[in-house]
C-alpha atoms as a PDB file:
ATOM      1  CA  UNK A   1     -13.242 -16.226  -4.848  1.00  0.00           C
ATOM      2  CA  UNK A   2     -10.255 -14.830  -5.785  1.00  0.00           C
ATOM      3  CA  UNK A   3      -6.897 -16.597  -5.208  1.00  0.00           C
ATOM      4  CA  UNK A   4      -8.456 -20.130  -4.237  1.00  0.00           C
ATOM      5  CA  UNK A   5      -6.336 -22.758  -5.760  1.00  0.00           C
ATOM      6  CA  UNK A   6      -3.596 -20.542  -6.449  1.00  0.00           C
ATOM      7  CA  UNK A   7      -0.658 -21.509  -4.901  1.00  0.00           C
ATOM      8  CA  UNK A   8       0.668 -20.049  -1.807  1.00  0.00           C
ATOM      9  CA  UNK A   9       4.038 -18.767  -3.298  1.00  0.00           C
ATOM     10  CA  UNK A  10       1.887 -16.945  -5.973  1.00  0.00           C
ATOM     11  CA  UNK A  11      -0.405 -15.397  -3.306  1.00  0.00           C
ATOM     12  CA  UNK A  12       2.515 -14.301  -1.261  1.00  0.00           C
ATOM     13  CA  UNK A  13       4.290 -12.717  -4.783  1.00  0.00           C
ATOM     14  CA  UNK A  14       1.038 -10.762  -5.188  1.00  0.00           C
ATOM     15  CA  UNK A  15       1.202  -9.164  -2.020  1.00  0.00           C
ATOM     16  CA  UNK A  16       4.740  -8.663  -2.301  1.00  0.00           C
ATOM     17  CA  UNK A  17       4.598  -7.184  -5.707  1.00  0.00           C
ATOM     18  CA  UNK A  18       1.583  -5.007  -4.362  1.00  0.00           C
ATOM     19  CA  UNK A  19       3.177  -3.653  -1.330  1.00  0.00           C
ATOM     20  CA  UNK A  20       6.130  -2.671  -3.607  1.00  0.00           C
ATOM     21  CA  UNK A  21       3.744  -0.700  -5.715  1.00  0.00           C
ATOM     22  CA  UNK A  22       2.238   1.250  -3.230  1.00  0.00           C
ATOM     23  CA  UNK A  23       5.862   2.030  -1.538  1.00  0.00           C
ATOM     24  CA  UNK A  24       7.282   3.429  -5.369  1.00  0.00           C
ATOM     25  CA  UNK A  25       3.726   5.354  -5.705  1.00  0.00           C
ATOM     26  CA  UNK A  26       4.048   6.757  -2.027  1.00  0.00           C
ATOM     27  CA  UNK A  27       7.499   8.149  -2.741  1.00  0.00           C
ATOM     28  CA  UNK A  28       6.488   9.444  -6.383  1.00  0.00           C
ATOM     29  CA  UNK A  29       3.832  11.435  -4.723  1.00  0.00           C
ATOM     30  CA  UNK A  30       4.623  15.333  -5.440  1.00  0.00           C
ATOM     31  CA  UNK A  31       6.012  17.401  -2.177  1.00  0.00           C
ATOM     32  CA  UNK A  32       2.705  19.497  -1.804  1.00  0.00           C
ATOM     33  CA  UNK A  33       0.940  16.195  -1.600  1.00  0.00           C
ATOM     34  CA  UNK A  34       3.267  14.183   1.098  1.00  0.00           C
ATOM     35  CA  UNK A  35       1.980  15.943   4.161  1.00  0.00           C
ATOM     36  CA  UNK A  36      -1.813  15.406   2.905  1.00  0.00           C
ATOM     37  CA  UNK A  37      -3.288  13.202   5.981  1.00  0.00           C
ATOM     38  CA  UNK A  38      -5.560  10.273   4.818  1.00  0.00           C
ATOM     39  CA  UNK A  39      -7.581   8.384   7.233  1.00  0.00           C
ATOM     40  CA  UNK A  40      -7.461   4.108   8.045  1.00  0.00           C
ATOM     41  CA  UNK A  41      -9.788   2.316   8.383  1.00  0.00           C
ATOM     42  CA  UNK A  42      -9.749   3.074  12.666  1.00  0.00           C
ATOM     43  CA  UNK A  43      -9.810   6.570  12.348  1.00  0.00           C
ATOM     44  CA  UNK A  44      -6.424   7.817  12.598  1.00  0.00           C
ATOM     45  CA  UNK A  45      -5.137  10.197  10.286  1.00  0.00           C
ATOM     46  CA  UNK A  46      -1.712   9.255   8.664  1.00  0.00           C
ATOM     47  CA  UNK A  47       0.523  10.684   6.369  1.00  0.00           C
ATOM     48  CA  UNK A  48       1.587   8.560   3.085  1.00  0.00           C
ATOM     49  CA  UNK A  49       4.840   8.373   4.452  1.00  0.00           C
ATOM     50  CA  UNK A  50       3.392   7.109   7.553  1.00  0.00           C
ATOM     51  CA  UNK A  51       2.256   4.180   5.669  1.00  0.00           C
ATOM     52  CA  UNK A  52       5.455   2.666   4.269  1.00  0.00           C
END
């Protein structure tokens, strides 16, 4: 399993650092592609915007 006996700190980084990621790739996105819709997991349709 992934993570187990990793510390909590270094857990919490990783999803930091991740989250980060995702916001810098959401805003690199090109215009044409920022009012695509993507659905979650419930069914909704959001924008990437939506998501950060």
């Amino acid at each position: 399993m992934p993570g187990v006996g990793r510390a909590v700190a270094d857990l919490v980084a990783d999803v930091r650092d991740t989250a980060a990621r995702f916001e810098t790739a959401v805003r690199d996105l090109p215009p044409a592609a920022r009012p695509a819709e993507v659905r979650m997991r419930t069914g909704e349709l959001r924008t990437p915007t939506a998501l950060i």
